[in-house]
N, C-alpha and C. Protein backbone atom coordinates (compact mmCIF):
# COMPACT_ATOMS: atom_id res chain seq x y z
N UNK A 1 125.82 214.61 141.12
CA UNK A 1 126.56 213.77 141.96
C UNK A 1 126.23 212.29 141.71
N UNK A 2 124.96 211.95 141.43
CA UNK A 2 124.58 210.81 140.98
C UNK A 2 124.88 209.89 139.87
N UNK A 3 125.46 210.88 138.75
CA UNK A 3 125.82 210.81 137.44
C UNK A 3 127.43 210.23 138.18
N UNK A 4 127.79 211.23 139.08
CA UNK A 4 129.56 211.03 139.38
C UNK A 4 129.92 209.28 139.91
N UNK A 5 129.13 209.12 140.66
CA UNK A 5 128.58 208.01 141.31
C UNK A 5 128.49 206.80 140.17
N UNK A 6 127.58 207.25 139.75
CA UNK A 6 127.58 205.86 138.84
C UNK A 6 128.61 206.00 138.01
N UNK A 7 129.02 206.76 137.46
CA UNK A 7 130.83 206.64 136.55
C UNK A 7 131.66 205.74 137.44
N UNK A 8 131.80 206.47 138.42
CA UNK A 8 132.73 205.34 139.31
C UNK A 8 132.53 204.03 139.76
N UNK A 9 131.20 203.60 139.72
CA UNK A 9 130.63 202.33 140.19
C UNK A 9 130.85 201.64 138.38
N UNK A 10 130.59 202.42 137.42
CA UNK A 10 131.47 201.62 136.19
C UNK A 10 132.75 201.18 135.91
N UNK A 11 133.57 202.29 136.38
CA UNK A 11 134.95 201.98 136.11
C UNK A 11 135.66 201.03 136.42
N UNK A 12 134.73 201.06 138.21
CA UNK A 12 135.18 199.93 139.27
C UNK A 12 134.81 198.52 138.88
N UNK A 13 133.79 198.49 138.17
CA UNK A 13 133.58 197.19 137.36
C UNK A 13 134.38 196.82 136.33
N UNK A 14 134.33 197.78 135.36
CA UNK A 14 135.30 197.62 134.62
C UNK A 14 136.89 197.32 134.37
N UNK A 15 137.51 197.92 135.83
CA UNK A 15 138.89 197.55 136.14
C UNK A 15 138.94 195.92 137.05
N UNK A 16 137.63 195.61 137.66
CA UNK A 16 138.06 194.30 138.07
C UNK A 16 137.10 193.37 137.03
N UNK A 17 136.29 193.34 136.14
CA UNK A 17 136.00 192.58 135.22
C UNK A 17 137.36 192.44 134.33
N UNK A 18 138.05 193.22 134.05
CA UNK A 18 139.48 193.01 132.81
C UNK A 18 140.42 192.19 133.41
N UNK A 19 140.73 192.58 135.14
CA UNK A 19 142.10 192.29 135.48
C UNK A 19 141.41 190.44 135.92
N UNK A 20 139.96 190.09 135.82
CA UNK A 20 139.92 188.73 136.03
C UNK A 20 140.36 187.77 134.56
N UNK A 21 139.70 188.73 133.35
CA UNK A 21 140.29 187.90 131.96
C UNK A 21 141.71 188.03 131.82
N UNK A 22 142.18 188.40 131.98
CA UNK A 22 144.21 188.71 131.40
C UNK A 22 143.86 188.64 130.18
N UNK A 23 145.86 188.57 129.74
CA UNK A 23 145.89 188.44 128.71
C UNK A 23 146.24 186.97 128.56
N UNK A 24 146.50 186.68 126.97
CA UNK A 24 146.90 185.03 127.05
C UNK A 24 148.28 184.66 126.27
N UNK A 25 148.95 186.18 126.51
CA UNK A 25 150.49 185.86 125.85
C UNK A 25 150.93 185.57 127.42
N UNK A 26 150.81 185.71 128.65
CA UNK A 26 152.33 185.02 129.56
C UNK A 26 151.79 183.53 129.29
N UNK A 27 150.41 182.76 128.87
CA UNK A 27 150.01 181.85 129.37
C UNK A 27 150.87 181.07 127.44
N UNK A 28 150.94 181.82 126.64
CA UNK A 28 151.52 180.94 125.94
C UNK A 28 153.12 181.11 125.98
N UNK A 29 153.52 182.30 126.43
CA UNK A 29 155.12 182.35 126.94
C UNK A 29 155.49 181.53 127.58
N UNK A 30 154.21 180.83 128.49
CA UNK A 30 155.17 180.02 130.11
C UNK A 30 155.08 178.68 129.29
N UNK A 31 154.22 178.50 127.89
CA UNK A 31 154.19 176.98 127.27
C UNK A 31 155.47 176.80 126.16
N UNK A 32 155.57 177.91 125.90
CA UNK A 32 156.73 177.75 124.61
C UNK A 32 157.97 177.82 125.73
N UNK A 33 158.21 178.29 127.19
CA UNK A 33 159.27 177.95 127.86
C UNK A 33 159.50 176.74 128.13
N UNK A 34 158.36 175.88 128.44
CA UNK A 34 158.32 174.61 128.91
C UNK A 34 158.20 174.14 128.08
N UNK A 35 158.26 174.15 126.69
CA UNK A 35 158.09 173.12 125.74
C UNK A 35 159.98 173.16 125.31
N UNK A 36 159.89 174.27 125.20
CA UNK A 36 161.71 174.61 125.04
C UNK A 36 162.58 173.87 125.66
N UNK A 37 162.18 173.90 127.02
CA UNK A 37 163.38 173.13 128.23
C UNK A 37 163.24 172.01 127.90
N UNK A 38 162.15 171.23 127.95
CA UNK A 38 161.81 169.53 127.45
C UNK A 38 162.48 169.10 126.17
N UNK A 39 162.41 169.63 125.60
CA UNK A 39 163.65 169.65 124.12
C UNK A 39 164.64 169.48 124.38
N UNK A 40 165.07 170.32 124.98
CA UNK A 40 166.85 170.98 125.18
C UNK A 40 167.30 170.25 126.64
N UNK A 41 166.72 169.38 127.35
CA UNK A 41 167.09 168.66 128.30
C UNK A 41 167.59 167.19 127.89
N UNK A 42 167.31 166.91 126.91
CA UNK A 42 168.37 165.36 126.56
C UNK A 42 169.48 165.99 126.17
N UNK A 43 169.70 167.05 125.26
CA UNK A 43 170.58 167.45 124.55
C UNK A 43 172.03 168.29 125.61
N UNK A 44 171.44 168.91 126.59
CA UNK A 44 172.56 169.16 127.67
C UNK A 44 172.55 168.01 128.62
N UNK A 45 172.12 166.85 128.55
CA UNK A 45 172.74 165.94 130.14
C UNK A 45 173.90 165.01 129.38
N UNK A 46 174.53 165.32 130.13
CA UNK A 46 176.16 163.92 129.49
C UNK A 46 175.37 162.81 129.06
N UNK A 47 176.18 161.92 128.03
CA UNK A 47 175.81 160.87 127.63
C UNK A 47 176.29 160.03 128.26
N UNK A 48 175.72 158.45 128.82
CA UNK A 48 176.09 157.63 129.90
C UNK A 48 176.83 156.19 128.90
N UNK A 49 178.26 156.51 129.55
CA UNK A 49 179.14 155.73 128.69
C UNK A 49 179.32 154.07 129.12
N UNK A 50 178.10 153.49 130.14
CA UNK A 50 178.04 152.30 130.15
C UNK A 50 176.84 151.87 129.49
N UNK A 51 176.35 150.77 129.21
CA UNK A 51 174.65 150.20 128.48
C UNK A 51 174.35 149.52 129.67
N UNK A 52 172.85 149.53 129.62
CA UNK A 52 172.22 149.00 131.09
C UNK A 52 172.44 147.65 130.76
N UNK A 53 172.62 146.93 131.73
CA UNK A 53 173.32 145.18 132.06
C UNK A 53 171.91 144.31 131.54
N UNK A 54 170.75 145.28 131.49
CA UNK A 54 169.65 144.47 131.12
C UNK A 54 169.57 144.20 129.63
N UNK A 55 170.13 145.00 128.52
CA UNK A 55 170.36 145.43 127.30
C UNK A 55 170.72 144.59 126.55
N UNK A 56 170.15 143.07 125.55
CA UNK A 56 170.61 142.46 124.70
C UNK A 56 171.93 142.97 124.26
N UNK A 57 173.14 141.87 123.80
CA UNK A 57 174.49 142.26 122.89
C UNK A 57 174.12 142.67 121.91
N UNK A 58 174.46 143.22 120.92
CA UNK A 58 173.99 143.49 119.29
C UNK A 58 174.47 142.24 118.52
N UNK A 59 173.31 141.47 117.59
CA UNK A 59 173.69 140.48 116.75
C UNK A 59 174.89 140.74 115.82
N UNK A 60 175.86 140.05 115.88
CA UNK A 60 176.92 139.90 114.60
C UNK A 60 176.23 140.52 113.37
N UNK A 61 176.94 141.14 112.88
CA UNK A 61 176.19 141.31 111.28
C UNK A 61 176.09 140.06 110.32
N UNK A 62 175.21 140.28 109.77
CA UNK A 62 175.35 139.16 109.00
C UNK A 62 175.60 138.94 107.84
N UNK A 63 176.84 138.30 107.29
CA UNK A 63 177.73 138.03 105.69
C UNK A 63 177.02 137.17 105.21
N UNK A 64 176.69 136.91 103.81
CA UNK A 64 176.47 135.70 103.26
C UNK A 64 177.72 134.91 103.26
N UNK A 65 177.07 134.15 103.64
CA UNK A 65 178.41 132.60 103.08
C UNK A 65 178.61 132.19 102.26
N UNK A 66 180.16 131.96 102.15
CA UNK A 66 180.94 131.24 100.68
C UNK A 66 179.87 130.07 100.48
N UNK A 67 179.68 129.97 99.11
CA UNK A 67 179.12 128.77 98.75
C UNK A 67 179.78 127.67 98.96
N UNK A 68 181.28 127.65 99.02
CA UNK A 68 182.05 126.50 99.29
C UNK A 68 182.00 126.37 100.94
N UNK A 69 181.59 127.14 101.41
CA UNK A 69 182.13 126.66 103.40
C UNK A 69 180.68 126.51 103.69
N UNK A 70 179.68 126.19 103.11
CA UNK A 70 178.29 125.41 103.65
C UNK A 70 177.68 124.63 103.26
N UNK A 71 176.86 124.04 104.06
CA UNK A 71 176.45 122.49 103.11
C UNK A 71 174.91 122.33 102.89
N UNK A 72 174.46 121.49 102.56
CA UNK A 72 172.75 121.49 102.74
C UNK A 72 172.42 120.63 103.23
N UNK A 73 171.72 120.77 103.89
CA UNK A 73 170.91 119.94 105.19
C UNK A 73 169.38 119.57 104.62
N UNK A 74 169.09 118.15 104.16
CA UNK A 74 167.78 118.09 104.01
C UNK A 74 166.60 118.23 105.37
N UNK A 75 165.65 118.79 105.40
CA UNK A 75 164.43 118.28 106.06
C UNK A 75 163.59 117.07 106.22
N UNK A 76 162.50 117.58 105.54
CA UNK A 76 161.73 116.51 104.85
C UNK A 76 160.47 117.15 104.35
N UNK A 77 159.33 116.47 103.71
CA UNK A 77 158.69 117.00 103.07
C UNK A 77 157.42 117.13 103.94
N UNK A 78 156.12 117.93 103.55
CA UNK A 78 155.21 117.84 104.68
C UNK A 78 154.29 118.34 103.47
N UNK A 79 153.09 117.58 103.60
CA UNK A 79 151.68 118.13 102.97
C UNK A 79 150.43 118.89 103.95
N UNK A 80 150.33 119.45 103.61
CA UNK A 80 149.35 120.71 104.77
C UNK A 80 147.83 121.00 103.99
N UNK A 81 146.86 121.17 104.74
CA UNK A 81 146.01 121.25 104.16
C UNK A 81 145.65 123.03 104.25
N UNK A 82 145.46 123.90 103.26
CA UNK A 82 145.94 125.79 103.56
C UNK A 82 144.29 125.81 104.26
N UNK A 83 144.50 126.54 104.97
CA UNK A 83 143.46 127.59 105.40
C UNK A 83 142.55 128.17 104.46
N UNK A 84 141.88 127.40 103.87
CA UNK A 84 140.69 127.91 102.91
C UNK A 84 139.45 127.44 103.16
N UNK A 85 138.21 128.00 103.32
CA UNK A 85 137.14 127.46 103.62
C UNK A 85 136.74 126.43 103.54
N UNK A 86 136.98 125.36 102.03
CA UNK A 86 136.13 124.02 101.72
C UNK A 86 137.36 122.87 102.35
N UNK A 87 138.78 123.39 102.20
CA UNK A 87 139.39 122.38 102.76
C UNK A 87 139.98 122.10 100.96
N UNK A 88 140.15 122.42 99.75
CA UNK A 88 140.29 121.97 98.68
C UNK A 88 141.79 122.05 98.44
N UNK A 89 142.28 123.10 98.79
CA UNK A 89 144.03 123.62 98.58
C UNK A 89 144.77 123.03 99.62
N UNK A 90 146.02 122.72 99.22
CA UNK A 90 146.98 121.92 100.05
C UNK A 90 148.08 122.46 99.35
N UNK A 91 149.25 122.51 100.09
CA UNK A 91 150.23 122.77 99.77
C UNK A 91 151.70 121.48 100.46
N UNK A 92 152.28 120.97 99.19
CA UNK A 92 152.92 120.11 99.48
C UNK A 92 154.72 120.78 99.43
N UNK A 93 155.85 120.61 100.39
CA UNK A 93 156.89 121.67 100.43
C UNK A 93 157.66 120.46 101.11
N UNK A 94 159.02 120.55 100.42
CA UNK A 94 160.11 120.12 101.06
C UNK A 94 161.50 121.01 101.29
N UNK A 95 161.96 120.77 102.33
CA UNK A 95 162.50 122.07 102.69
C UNK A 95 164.09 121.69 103.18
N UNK A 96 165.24 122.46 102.51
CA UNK A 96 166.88 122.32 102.57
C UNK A 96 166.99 123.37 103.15
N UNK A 97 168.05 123.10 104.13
CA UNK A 97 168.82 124.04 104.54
C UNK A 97 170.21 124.25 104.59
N UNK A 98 170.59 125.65 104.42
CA UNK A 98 171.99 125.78 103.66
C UNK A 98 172.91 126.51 105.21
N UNK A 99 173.80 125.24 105.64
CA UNK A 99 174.40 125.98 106.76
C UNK A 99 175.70 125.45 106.59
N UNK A 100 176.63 126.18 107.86
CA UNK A 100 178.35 126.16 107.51
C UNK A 100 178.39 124.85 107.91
N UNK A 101 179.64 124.35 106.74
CA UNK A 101 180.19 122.98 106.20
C UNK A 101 180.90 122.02 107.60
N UNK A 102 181.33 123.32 108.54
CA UNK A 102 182.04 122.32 109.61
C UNK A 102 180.96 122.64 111.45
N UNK A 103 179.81 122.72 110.72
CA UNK A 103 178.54 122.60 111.73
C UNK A 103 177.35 121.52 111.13
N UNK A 104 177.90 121.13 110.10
CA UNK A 104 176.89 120.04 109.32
C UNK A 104 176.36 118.95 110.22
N UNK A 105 177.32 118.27 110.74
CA UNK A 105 177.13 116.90 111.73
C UNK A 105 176.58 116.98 112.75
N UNK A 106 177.06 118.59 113.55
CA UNK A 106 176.06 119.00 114.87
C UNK A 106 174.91 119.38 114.36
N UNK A 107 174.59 119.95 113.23
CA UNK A 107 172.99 120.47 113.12
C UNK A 107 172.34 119.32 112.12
N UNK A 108 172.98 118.55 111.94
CA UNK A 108 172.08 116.96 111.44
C UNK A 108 171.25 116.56 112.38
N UNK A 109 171.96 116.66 113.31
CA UNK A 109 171.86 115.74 114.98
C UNK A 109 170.80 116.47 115.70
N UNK A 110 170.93 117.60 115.77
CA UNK A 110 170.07 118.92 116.48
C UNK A 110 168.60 118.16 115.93
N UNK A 111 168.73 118.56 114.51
CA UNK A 111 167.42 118.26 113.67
C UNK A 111 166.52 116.97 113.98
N UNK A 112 167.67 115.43 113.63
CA UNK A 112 167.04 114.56 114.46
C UNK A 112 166.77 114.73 115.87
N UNK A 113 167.12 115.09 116.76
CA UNK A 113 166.73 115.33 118.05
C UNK A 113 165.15 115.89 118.22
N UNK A 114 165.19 117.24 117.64
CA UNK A 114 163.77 118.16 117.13
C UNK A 114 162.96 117.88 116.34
N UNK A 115 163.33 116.71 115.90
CA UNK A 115 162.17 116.46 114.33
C UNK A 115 160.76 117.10 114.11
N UNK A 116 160.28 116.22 115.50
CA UNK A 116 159.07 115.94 116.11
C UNK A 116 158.64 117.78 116.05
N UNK A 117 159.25 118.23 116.92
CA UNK A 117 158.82 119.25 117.25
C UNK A 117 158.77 120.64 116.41
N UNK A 118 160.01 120.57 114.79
CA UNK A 118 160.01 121.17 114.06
C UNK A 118 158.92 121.09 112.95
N UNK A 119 158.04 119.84 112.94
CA UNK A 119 158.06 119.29 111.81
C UNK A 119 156.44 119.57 112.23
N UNK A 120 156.41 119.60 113.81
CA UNK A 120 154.88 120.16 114.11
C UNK A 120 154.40 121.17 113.94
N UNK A 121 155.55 122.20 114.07
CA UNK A 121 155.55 123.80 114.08
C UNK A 121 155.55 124.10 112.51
N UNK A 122 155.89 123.03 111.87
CA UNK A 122 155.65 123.71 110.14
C UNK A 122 154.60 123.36 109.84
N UNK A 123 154.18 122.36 110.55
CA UNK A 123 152.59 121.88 109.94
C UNK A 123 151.44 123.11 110.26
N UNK A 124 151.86 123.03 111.89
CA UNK A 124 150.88 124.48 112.29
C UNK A 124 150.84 126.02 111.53
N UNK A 125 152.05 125.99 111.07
CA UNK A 125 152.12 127.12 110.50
C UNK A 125 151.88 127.24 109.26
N UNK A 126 152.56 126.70 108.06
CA UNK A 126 151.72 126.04 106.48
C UNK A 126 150.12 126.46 107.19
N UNK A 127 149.51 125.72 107.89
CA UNK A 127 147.81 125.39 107.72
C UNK A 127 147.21 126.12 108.28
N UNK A 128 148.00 127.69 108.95
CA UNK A 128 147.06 128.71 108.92
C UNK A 128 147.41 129.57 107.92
N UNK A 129 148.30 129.51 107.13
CA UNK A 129 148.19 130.20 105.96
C UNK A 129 147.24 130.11 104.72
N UNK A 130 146.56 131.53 103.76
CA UNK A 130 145.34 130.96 103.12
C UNK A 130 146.55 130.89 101.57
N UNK A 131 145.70 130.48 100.57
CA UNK A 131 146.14 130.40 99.73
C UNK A 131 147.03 132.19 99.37
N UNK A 132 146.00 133.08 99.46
CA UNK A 132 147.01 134.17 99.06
C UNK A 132 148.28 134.45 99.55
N UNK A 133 148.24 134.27 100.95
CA UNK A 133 149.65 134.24 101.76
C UNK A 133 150.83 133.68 101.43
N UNK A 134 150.40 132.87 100.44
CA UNK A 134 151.52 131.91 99.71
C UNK A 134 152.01 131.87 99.11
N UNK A 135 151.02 132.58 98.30
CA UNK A 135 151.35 132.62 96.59
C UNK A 135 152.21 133.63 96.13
N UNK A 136 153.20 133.49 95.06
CA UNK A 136 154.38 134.21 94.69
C UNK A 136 155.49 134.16 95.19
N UNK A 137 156.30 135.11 94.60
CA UNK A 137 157.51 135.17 95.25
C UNK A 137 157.60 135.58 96.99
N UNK A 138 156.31 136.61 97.18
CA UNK A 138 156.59 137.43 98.19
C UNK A 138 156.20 136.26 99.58
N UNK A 139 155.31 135.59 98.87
CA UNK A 139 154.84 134.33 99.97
C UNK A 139 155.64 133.72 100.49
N UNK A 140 156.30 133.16 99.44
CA UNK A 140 157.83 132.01 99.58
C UNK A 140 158.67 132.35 99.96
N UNK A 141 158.98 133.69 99.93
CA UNK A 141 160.31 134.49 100.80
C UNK A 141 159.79 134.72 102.16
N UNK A 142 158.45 135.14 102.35
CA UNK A 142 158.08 135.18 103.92
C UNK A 142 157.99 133.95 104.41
N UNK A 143 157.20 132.84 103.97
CA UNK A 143 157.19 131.50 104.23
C UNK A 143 158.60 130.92 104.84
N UNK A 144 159.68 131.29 104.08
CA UNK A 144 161.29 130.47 104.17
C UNK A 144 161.75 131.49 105.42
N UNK A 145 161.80 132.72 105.53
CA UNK A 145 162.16 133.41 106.71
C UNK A 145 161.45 132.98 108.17
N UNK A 146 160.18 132.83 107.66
CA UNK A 146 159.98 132.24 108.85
C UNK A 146 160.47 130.88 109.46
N UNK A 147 160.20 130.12 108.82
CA UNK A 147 160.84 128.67 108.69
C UNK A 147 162.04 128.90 109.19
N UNK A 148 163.21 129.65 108.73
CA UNK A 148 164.91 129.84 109.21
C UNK A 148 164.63 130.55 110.45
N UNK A 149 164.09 131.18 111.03
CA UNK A 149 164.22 132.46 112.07
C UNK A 149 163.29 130.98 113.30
N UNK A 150 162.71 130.37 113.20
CA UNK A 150 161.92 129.21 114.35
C UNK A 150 162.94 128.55 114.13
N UNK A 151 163.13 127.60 113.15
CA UNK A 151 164.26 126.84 113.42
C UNK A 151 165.89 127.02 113.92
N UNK A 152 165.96 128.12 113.83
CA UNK A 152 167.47 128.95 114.20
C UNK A 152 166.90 128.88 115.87
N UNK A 153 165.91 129.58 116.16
CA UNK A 153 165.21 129.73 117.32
C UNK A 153 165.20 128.82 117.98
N UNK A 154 164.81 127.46 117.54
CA UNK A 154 164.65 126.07 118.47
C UNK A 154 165.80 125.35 118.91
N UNK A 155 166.55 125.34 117.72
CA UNK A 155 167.94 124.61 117.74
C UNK A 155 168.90 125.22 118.29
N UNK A 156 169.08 126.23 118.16
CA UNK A 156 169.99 127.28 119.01
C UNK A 156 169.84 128.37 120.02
N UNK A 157 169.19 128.29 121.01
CA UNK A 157 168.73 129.05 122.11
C UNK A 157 169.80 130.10 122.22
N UNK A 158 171.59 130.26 121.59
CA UNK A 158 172.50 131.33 122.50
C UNK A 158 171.78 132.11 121.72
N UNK A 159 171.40 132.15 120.63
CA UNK A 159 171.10 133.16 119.49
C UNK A 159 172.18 133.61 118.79
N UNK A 160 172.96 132.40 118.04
CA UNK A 160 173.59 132.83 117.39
C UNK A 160 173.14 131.72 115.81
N UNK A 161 173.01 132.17 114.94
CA UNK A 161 171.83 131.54 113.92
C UNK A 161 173.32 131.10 112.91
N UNK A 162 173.10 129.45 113.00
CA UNK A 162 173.50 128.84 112.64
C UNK A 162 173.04 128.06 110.59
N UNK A 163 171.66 128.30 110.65
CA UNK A 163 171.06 128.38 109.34
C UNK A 163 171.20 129.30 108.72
N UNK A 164 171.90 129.99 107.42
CA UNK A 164 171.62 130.66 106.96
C UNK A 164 171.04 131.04 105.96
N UNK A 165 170.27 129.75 105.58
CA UNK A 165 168.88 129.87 104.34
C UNK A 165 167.87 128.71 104.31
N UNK A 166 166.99 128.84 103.82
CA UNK A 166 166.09 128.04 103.73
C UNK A 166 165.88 127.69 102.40
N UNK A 167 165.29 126.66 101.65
CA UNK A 167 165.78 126.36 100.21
C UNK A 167 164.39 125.53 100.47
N UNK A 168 163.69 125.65 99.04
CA UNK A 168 162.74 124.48 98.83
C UNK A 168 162.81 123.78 97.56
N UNK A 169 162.95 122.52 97.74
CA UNK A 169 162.87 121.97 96.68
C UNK A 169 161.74 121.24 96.43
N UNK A 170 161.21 121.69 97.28
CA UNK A 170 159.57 121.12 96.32
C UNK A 170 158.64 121.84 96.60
N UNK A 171 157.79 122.79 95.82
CA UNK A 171 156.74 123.57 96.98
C UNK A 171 155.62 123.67 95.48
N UNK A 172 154.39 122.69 95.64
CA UNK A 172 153.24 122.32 94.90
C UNK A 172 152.02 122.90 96.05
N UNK A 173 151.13 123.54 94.72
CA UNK A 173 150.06 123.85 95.35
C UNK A 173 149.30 123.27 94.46
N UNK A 174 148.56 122.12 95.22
CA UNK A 174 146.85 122.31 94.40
C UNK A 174 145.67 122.42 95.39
């Protein structure tokens, strides 16, 4: 009877030691359900056919311009001393800009107006650049984008970019 006894005082352990571990397929069934619905919930809600009022317009695309319908706009020149430890490299740059032929007179005017303030922002910017930043083609194309994208920026607040290149005709490094 003792023997019977303890069988049953095993079993009884044994059936509530198992039913506390489970198994761990509903626990990854109920994750691959919920990972499922989270998916498949953008894909069934209607798409909302107004744009929120907070939502920038989309910029015009942008064409290059006839060489005949723009003009060039000089700057002026600026010597900078580069961002290099001893102070030895300088970079000397004069800078054209190529914009449409019947906005010439308003963005002459813009420019004199901003001089001051364009002419500070190239200095600051030239003289944290180090010499490598500069050098090559890849320099001078980042250098001039930036230059067009601030100055488009300053002069024209609607955001509609009135420069459409930057041109150097003088850019010396020693």
């Amino acid at each position: 009877m003792a023997a019977e006894a303890k069988k049953n005082e095993d079993e009884a352990e044994g059936a509530s030691g198992s039913a506390g571990k489970g198994s761990p397929i509903p626990w990854i069934l109920v994750t691959l359900l919920c990972g499922g619905m989270g998916v498949a919930v953008p894909f069934l809600m209607p798409p909302s056919s107004e744009a929120p009022a907070d939502e920038p317009k989309p910029q015009p695309i942008f064409e290059p311009p006839d060489p005949d319908d723009t003009a060039f706009v000089p700057f002026e020149s600026v010597v900078v001393n580069l961002n290099e430890g001893q102070l030895t490299r300088y970079l000397r740059v004069t800078v054209t800009h190529q914009v449409p032929k019947e906005e010439e007179e308003d963005i002459v005017l813009k420019l004199e107006e901003k001089r001051a303030v364009l002419k500070n922002w190239l200095l600051n910017q030239i003289s944290d650049k180090s010499l490598e930043e500069i050098r090559g083609g890849a320099g001078q194309n980042r250098l001039r984008r930036e230059v067009r994208d601030q100055f488009n920026s300053v002069l024209f607040p609607d955001g509609y970019d009135r420069i459409f290149n930057v041109l150097f005709d003088e850019y010396n490094v020693q």
